[in-house]
PDB file of N, CA and C in Angstrom:
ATOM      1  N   UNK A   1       6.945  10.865   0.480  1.00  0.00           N
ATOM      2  CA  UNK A   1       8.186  11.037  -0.236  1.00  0.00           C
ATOM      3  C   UNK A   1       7.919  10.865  -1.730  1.00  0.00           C
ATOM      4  N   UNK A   2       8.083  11.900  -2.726  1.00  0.00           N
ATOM      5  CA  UNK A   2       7.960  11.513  -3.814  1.00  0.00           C
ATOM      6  C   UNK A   2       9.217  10.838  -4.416  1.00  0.00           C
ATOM      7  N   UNK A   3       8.632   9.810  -5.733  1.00  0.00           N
ATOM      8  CA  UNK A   3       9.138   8.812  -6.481  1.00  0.00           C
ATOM      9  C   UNK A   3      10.169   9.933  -7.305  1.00  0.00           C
ATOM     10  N   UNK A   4      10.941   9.311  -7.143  1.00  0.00           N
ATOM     11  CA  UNK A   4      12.052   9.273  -7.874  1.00  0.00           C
ATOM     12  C   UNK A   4      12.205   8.466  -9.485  1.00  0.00           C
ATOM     13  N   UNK A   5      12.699   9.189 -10.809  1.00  0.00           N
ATOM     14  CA  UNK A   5      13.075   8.809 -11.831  1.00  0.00           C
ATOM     15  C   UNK A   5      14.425   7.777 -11.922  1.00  0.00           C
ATOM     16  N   UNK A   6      14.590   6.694 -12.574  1.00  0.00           N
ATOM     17  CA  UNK A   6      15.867   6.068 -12.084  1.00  0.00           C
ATOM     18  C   UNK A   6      17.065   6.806 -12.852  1.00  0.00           C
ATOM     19  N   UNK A   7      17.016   8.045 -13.735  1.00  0.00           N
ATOM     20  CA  UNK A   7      17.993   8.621 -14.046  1.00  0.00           C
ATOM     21  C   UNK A   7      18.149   9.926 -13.272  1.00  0.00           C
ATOM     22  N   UNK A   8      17.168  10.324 -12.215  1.00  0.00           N
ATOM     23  CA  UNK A   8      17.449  11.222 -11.384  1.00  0.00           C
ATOM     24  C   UNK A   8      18.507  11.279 -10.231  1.00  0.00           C
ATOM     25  N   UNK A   9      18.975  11.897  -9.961  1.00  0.00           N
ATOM     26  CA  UNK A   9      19.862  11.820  -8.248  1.00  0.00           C
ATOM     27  C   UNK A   9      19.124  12.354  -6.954  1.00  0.00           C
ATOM     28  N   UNK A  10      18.903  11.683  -6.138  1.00  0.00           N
ATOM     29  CA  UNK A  10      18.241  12.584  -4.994  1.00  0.00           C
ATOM     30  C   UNK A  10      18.925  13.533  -4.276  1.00  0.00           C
ATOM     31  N   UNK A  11      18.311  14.434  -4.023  1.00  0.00           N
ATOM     32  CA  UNK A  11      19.293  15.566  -3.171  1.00  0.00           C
ATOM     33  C   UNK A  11      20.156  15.469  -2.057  1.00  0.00           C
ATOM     34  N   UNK A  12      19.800  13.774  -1.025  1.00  0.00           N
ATOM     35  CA  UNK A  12      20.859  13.509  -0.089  1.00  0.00           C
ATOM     36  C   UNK A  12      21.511  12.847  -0.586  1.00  0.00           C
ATOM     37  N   UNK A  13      22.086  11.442  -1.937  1.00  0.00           N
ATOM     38  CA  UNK A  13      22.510  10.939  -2.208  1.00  0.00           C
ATOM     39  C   UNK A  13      23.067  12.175  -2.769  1.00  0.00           C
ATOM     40  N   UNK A  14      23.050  13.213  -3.765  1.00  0.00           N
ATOM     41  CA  UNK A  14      23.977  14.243  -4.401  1.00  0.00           C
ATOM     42  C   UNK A  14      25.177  15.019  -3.256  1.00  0.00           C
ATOM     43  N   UNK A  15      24.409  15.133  -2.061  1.00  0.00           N
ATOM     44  CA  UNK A  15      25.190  15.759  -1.394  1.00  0.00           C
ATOM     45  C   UNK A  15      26.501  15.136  -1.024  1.00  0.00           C
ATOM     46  N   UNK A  16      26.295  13.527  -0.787  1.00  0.00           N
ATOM     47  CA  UNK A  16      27.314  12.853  -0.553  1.00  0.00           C
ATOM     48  C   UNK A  16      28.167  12.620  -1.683  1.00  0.00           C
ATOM     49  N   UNK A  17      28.114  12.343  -3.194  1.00  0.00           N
ATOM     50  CA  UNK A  17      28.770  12.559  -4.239  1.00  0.00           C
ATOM     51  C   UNK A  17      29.221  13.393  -4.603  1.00  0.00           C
ATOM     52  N   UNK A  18      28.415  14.745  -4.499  1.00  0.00           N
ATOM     53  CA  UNK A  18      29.431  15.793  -4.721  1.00  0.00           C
ATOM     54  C   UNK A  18      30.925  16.515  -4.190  1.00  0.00           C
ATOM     55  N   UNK A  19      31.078  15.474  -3.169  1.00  0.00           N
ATOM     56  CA  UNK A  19      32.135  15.715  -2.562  1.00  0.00           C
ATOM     57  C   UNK A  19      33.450  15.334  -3.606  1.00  0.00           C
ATOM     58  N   UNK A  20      33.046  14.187  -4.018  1.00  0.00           N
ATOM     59  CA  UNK A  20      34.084  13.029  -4.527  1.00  0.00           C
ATOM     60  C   UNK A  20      34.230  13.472  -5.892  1.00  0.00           C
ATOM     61  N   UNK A  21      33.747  14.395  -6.246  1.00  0.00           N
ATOM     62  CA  UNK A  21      33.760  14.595  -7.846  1.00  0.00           C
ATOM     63  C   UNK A  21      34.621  15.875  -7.999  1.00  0.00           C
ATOM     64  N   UNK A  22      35.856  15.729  -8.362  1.00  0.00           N
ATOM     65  CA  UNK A  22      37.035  16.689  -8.434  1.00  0.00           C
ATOM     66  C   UNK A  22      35.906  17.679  -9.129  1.00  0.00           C
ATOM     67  N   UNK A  23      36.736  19.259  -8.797  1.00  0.00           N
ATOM     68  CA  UNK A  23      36.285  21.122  -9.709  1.00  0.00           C
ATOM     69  C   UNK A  23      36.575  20.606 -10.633  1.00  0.00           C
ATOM     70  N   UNK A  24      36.166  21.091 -11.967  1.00  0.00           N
ATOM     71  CA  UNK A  24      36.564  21.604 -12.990  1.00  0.00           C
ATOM     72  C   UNK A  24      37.734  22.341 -13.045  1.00  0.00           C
ATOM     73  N   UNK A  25      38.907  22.129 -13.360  1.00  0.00           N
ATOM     74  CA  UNK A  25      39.752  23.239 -13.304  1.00  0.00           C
ATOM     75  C   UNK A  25      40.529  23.592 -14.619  1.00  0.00           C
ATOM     76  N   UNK A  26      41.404  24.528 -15.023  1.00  0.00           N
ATOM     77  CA  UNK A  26      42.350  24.734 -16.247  1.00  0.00           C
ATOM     78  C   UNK A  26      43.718  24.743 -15.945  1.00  0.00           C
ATOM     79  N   UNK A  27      44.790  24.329 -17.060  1.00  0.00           N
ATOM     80  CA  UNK A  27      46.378  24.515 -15.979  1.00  0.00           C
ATOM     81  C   UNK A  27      46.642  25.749 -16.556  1.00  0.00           C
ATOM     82  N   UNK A  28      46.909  26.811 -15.566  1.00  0.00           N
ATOM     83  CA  UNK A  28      47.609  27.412 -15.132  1.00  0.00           C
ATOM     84  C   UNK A  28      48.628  28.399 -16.023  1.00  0.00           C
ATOM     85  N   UNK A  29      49.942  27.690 -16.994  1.00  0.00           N
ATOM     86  CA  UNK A  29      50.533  27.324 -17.171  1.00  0.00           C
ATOM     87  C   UNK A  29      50.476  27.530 -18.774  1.00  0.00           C
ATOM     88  N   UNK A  30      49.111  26.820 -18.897  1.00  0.00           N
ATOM     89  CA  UNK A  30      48.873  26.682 -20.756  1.00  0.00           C
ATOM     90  C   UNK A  30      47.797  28.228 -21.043  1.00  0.00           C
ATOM     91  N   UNK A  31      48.271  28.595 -22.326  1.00  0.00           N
ATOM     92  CA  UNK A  31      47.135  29.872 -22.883  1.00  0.00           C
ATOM     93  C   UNK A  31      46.494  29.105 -23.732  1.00  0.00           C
ATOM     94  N   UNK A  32      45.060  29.790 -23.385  1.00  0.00           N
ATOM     95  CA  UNK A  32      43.876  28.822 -24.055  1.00  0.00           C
ATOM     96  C   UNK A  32      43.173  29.917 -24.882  1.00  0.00           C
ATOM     97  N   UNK A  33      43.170  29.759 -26.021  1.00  0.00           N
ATOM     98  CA  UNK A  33      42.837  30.594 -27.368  1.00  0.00           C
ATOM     99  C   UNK A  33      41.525  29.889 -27.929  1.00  0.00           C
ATOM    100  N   UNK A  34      40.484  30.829 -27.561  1.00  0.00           N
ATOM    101  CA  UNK A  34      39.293  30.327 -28.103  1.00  0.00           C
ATOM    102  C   UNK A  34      38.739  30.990 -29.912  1.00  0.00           C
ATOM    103  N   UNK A  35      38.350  30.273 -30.030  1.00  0.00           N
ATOM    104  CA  UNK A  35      38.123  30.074 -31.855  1.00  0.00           C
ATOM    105  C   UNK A  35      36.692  30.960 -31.808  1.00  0.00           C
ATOM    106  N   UNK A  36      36.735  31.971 -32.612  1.00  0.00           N
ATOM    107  CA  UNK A  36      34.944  32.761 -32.600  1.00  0.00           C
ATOM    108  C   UNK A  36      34.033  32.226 -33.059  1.00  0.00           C
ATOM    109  N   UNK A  37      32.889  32.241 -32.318  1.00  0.00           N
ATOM    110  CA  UNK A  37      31.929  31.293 -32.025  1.00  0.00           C
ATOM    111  C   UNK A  37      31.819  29.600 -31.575  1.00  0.00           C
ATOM    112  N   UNK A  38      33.384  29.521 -31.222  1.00  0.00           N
ATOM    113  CA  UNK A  38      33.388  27.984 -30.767  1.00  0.00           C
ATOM    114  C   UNK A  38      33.071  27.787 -29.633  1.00  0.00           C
ATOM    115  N   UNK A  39      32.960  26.623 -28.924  1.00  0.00           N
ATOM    116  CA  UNK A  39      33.231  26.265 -27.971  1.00  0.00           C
ATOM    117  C   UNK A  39      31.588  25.919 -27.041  1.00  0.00           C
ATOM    118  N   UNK A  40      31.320  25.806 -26.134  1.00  0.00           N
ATOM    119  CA  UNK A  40      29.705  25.686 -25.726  1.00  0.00           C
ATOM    120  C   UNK A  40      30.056  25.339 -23.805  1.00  0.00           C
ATOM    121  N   UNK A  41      28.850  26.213 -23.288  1.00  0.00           N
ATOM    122  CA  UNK A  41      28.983  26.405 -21.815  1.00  0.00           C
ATOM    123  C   UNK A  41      29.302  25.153 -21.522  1.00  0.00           C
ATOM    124  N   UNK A  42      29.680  25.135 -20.032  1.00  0.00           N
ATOM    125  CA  UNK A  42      30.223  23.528 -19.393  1.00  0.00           C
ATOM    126  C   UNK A  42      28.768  23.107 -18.736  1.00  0.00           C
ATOM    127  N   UNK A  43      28.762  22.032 -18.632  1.00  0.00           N
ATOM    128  CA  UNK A  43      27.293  21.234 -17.960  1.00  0.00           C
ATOM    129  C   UNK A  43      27.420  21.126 -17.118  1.00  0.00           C
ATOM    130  N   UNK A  44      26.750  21.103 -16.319  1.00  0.00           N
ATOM    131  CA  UNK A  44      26.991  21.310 -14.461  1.00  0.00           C
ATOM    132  C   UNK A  44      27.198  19.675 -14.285  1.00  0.00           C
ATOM    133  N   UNK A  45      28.008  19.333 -13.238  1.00  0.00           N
ATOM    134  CA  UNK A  45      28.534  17.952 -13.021  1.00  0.00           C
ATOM    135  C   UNK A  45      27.040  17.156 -12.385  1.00  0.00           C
ATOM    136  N   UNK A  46      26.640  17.859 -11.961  1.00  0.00           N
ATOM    137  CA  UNK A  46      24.866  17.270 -11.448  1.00  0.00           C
ATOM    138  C   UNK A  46      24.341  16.340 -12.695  1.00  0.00           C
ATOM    139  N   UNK A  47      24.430  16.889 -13.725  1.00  0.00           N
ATOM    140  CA  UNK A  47      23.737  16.659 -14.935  1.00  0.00           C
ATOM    141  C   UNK A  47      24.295  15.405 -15.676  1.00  0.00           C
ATOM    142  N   UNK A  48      25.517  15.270 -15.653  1.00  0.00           N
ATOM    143  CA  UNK A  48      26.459  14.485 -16.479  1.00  0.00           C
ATOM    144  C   UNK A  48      26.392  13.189 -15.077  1.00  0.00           C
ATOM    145  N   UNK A  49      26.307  13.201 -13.981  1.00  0.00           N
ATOM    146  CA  UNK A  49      26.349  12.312 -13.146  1.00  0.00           C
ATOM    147  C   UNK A  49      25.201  11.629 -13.534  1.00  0.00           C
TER     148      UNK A  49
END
């Protein structure tokens, strides 16, 4: 079994967290007007965990 980093997640411990970690979502409701050249891709929740 390889060693693990202590800021890494292992792939069966992820599977079980990823449950619990609400989508990303937007409301619905509101218009979202982006500014040219603003803004920067979303980070995958893997990463930020």
């Amino acid at each position: 079994m390889p060693k693990i980093k202590s800021w890494e997640v292992s792939d069966s411990f992820w599977t079980i967290v990823e449950t619990l970690i609400p989508p990303p979502g937007r409301d619905p409701n509101k218009e979202y007007k982006r500014k040219f050249g603003g803004g920067r891709k979303p980070i995958p929740s893997r990463t930020i965990f």
